[in-house]
C-alpha atoms as a PDB file:
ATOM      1  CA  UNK A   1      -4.769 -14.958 -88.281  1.00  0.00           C
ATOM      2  CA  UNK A   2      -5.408 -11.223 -88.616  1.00  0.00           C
ATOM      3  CA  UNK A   3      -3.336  -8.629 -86.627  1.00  0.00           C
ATOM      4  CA  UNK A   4      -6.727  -7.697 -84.703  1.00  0.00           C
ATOM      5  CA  UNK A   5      -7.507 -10.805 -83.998  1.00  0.00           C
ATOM      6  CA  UNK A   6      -3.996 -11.319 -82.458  1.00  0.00           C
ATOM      7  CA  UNK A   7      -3.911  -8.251 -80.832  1.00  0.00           C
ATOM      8  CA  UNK A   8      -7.391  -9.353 -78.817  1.00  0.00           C
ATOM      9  CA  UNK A   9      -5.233 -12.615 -77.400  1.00  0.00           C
ATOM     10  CA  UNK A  10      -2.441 -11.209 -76.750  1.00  0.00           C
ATOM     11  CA  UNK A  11      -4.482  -8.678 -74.658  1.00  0.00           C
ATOM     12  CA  UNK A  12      -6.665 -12.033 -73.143  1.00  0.00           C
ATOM     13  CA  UNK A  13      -3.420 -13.435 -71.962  1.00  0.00           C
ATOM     14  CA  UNK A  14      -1.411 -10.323 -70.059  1.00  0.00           C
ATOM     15  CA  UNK A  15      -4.811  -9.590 -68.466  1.00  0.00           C
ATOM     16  CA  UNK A  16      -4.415 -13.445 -67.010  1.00  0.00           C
ATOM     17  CA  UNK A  17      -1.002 -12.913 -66.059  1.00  0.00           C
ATOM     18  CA  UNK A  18      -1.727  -9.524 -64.362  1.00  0.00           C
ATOM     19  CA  UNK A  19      -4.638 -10.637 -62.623  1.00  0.00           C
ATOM     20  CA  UNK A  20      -3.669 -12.749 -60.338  1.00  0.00           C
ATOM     21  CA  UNK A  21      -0.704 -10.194 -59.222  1.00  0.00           C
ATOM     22  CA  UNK A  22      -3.364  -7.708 -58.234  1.00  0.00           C
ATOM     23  CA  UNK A  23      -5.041 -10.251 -56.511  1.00  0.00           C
ATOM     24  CA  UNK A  24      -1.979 -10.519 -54.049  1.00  0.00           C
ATOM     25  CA  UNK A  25      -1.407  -6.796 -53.935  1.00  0.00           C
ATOM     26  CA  UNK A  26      -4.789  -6.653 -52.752  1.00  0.00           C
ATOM     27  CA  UNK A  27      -4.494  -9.191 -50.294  1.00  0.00           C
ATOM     28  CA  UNK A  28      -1.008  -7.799 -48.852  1.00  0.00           C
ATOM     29  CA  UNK A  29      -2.517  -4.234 -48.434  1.00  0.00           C
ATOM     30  CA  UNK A  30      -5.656  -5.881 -46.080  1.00  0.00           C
ATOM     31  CA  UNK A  31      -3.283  -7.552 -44.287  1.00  0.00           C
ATOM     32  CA  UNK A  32      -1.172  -4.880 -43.822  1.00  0.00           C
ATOM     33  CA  UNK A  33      -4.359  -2.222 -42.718  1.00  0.00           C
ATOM     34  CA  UNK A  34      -5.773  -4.723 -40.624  1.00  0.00           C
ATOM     35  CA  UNK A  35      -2.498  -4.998 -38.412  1.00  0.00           C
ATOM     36  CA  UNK A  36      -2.221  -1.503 -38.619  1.00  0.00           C
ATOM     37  CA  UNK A  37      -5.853  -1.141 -37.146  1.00  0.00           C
ATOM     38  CA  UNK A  38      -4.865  -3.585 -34.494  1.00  0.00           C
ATOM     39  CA  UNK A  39      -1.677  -1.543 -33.122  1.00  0.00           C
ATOM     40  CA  UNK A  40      -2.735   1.201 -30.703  1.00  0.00           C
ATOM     41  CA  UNK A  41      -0.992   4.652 -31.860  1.00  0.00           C
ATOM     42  CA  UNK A  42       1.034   6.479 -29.796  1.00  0.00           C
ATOM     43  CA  UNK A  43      -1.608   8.459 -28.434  1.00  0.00           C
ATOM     44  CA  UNK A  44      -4.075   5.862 -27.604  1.00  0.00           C
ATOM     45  CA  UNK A  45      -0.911   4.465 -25.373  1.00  0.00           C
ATOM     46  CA  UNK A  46      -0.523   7.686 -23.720  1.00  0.00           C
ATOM     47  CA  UNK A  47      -4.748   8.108 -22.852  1.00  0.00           C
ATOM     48  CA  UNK A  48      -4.885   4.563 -21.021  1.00  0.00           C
ATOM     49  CA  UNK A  49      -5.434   5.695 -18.001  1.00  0.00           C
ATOM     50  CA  UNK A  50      -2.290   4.735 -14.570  1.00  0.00           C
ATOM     51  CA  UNK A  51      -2.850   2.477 -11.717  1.00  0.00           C
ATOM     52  CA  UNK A  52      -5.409   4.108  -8.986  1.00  0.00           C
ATOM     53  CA  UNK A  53      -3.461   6.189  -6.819  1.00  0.00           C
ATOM     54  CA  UNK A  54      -5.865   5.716  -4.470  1.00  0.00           C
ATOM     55  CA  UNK A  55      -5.860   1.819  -4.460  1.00  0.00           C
ATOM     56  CA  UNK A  56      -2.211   1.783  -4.157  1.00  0.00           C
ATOM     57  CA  UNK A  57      -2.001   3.828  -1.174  1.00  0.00           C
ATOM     58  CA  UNK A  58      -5.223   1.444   0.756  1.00  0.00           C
ATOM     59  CA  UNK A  59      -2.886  -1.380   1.073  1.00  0.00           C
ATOM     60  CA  UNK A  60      -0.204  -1.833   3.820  1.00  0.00           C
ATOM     61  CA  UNK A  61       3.459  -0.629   3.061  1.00  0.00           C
ATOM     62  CA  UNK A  62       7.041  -0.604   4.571  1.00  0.00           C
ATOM     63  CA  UNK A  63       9.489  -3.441   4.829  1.00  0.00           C
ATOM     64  CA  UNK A  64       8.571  -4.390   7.970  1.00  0.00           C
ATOM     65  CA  UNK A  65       5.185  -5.703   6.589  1.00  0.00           C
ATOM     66  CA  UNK A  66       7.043  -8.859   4.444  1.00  0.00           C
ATOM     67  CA  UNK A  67       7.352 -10.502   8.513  1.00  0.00           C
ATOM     68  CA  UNK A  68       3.711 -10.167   8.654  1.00  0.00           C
ATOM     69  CA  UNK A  69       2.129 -13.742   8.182  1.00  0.00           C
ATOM     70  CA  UNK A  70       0.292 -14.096   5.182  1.00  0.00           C
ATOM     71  CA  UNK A  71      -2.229 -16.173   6.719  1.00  0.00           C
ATOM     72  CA  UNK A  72      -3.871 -16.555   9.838  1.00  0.00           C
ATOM     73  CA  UNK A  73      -5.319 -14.438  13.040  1.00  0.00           C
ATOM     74  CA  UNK A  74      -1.581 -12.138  12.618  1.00  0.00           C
ATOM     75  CA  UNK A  75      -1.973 -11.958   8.809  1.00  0.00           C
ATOM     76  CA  UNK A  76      -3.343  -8.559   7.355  1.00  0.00           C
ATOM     77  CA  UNK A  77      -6.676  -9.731   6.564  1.00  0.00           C
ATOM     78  CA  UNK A  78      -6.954 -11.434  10.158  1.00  0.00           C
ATOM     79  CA  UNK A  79      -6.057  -8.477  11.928  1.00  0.00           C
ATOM     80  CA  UNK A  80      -8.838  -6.722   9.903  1.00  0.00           C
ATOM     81  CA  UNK A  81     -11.121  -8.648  11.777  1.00  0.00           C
ATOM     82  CA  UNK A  82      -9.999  -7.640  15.354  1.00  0.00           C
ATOM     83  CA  UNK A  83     -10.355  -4.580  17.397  1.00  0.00           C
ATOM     84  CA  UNK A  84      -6.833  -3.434  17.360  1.00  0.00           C
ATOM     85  CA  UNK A  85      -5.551  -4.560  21.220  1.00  0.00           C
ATOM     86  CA  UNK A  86      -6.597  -8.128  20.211  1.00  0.00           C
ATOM     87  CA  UNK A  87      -5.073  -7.985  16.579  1.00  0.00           C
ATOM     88  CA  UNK A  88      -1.823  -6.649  18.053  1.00  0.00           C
ATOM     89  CA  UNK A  89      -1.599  -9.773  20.598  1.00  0.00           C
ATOM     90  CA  UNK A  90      -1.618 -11.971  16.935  1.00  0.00           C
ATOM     91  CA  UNK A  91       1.726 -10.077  15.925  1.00  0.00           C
ATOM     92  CA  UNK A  92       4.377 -11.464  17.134  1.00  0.00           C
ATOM     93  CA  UNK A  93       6.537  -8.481  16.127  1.00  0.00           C
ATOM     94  CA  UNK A  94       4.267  -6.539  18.849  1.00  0.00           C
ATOM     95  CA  UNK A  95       4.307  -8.575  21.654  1.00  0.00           C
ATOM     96  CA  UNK A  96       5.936  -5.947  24.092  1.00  0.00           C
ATOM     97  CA  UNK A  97       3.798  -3.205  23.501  1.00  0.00           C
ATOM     98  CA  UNK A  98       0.267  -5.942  24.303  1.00  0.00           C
ATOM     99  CA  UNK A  99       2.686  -6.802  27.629  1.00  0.00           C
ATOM    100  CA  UNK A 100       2.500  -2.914  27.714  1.00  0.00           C
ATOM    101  CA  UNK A 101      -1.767  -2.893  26.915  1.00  0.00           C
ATOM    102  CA  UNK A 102      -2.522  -5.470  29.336  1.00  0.00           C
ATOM    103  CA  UNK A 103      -0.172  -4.049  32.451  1.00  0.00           C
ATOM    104  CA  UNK A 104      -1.854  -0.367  31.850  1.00  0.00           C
ATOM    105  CA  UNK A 105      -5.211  -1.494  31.988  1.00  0.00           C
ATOM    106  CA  UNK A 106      -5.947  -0.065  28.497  1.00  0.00           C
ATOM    107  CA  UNK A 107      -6.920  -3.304  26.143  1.00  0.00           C
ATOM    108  CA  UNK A 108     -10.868  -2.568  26.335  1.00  0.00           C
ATOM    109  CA  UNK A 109     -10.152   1.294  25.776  1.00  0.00           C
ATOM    110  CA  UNK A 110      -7.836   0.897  22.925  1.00  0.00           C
ATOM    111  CA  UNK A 111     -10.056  -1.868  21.344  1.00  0.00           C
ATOM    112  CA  UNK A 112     -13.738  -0.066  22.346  1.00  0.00           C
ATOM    113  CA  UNK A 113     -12.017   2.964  20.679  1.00  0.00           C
ATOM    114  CA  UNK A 114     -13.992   4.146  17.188  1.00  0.00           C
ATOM    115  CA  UNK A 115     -12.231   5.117  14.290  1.00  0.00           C
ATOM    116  CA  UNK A 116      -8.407   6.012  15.820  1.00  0.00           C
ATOM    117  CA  UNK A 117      -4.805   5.555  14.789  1.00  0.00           C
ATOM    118  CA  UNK A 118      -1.911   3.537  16.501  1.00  0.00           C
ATOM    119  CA  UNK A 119       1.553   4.269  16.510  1.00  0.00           C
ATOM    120  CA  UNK A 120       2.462   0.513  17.182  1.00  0.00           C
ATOM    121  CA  UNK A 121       6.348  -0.055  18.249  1.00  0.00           C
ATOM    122  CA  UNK A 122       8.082  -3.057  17.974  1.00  0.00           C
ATOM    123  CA  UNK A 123       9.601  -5.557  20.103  1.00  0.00           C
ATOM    124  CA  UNK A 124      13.329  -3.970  18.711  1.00  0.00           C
ATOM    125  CA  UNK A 125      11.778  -0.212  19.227  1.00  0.00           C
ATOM    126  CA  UNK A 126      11.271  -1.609  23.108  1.00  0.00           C
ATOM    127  CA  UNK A 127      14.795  -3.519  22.977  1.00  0.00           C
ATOM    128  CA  UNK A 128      16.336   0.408  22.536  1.00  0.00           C
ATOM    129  CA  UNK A 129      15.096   1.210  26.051  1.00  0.00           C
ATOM    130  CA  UNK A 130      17.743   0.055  28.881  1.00  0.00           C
ATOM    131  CA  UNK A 131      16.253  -2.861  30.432  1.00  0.00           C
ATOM    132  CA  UNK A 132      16.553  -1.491  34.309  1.00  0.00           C
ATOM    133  CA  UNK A 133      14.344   1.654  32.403  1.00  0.00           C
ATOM    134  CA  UNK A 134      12.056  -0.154  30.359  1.00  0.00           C
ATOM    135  CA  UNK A 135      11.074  -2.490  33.640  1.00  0.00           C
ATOM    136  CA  UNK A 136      10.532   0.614  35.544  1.00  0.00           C
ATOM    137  CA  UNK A 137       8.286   1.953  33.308  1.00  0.00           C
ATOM    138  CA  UNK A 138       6.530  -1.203  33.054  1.00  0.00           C
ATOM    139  CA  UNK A 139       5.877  -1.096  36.773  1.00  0.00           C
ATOM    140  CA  UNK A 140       4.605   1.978  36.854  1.00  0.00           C
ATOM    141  CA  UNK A 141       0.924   2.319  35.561  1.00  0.00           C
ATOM    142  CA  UNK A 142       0.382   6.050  35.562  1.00  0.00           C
ATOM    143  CA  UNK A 143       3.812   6.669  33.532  1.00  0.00           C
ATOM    144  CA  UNK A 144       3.240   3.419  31.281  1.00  0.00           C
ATOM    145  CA  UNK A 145      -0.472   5.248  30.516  1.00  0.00           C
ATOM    146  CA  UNK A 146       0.725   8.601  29.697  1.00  0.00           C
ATOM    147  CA  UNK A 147       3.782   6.568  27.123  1.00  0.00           C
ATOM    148  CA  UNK A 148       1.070   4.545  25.384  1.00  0.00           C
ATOM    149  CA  UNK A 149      -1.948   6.812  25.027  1.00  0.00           C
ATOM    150  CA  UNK A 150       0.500   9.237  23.170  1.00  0.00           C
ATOM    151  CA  UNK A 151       0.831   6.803  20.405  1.00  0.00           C
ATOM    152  CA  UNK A 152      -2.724   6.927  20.481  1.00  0.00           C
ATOM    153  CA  UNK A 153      -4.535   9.990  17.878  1.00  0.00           C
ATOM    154  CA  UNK A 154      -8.362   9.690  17.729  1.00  0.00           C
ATOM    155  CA  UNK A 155      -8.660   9.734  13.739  1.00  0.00           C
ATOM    156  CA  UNK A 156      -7.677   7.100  11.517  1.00  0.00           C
ATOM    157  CA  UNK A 157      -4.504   8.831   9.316  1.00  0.00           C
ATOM    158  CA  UNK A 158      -4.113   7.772   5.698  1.00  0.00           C
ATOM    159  CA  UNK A 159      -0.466   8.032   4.366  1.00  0.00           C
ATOM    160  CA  UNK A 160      -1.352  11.569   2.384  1.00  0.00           C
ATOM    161  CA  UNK A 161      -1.922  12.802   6.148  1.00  0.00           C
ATOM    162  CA  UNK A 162       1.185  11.386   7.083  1.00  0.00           C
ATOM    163  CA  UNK A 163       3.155  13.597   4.534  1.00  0.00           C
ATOM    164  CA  UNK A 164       2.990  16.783   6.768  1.00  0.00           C
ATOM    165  CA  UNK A 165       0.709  17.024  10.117  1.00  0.00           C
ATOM    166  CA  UNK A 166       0.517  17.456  13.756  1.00  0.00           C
ATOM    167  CA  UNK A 167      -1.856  15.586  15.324  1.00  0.00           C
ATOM    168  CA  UNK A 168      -3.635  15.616  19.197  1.00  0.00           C
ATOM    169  CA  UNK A 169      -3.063  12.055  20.853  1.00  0.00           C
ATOM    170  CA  UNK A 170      -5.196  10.541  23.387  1.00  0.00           C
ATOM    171  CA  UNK A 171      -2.449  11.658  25.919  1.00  0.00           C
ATOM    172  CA  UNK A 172      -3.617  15.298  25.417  1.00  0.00           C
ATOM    173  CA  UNK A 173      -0.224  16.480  23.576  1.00  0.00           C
ATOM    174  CA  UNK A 174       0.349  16.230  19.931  1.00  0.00           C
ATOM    175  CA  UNK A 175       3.165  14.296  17.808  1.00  0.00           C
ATOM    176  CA  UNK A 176       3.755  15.348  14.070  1.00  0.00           C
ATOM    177  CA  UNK A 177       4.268  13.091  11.165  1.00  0.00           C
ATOM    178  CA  UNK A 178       6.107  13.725   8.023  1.00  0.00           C
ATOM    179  CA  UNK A 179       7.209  12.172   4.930  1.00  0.00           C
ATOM    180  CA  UNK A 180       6.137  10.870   1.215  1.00  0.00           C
ATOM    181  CA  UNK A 181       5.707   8.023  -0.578  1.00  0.00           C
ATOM    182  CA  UNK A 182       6.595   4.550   1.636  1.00  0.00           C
ATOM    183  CA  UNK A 183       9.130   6.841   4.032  1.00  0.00           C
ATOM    184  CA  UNK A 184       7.487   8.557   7.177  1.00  0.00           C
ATOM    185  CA  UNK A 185       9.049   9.440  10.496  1.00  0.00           C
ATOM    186  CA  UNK A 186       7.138  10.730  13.831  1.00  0.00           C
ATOM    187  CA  UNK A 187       8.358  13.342  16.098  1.00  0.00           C
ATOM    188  CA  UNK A 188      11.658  12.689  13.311  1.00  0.00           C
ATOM    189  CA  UNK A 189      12.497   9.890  15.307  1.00  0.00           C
ATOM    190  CA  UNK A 190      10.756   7.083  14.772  1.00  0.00           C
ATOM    191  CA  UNK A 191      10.710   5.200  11.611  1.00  0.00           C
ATOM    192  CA  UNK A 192       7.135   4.127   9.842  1.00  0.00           C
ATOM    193  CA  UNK A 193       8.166   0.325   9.090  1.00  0.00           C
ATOM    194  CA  UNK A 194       5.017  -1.372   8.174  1.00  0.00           C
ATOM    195  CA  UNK A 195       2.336   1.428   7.678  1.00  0.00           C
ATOM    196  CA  UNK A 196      -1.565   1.672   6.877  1.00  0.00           C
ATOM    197  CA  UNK A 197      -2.295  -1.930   8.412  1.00  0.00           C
ATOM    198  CA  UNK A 198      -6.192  -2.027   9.143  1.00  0.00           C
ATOM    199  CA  UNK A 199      -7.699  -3.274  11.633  1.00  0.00           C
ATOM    200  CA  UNK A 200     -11.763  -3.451  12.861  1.00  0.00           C
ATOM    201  CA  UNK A 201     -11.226  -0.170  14.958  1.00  0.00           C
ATOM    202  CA  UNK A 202      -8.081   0.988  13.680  1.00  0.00           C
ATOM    203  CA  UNK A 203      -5.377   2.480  11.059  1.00  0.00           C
ATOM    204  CA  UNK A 204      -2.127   1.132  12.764  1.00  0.00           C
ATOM    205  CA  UNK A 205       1.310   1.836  11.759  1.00  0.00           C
ATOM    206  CA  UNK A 206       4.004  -0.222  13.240  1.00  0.00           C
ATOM    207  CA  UNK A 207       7.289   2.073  14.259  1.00  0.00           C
ATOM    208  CA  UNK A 208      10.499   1.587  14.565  1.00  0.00           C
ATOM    209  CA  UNK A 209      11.022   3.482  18.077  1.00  0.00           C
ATOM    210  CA  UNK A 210       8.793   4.281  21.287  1.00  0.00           C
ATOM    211  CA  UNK A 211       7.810   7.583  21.366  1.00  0.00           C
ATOM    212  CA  UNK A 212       8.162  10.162  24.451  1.00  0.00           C
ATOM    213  CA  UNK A 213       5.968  12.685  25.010  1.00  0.00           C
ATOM    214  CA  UNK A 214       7.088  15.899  26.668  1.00  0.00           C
END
């Protein structure tokens, strides 16, 4: 055997050796670019766009709203259905205030009402008024009217308007409102508990204490 005729087989048989090597370089580098291509960079993180602030703040808030059933006439989407004097007799948690309703004479005002905002207190915001007072005031129908209707304001108030406002109630004084995030107070003091809670007629938020006006 000649040397060139050697030299042409040795050739033949690194080039058989090498191939398949290149083969698997080849293969490792797709496999590597295609994960690559699959993993969003840094900035494609940073562009997806947050949660709708908007959304968030549509939905009822507060800790009072984990008593609120979660189905039913009292549940939030059953009290979306009622004018809000009837969806307020379905909470439980309200039960003093539609005693309150009913002995003023104002359930087919407050529920005929378009497009207003209820400052709801609870049965514990009642329980803070002496008992001998609270009856009193229950017996008396011109006092009991002037108390409710000033929890009364004839817009419906989104939480953004709750962060800093004074407001006209149906009373014909005004309360202000202030606050940020899932904390609001009235007047500074009464507590939002369970706020933005719809209702067919109504933007009701449920407070921790009655309000007086002046």
């Amino acid at each position: 055997m000649n040397t060139t005729r050697f030299q042409r087989i040795a050739l033949a048989v690194v080039g058989a050796a090498v191939l398949p090597l290149s083969l698997t370089a080849c293969s490792s580098d797709d496999g590597k670019d295609t994960k690559a291509d699959s993993t969003p960079t840094a900035a494609e993180e940073k562009s997806t766009p947050p949660a709708d602030d908007a959304a968030m703040t549509d939905k009822p808030f507060g800790p009072a709203c984990a008593g609120v059933p979660a189905d039913g006439a009292g549940s939030f989407d059953g009290m979306a259905k009622d004018p809000v004097a009837t969806a307020a007799s379905n909470n439980p948690e309200l039960s003093t205030l539609v005693t309150a309703v009913k002995k003023a004479g104002l359930v087919d005002t407050l529920n005929n009402a378009k497009n207003i905002t209820v400052f709801a207190p609870t049965n514990a915001a009642f329980a803070k008024i002496p008992k001998a007072d609270l009856d009193k005031v229950l017996a008396d129908k011109a006092t009991l009217t002037k108390i409710l209707t000033y929890h009364v304001v004839g817009e419906k108030l989104a939480p953004k308007q709750l962060e800093k406002g004074t407001y006209p109630t149906l009373e014909k004084s005004t309360l202000a409102t202030a606050g940020s995030g899932e904390s609001y107070t009235v007047n500074d003091t009464s507590k939002v508990v369970c706020g933005n809670v719809p209702t067919a007629n109504a933007t009701v938020h449920i407070i921790d204490t009655v309000l007086m006006p002046k």
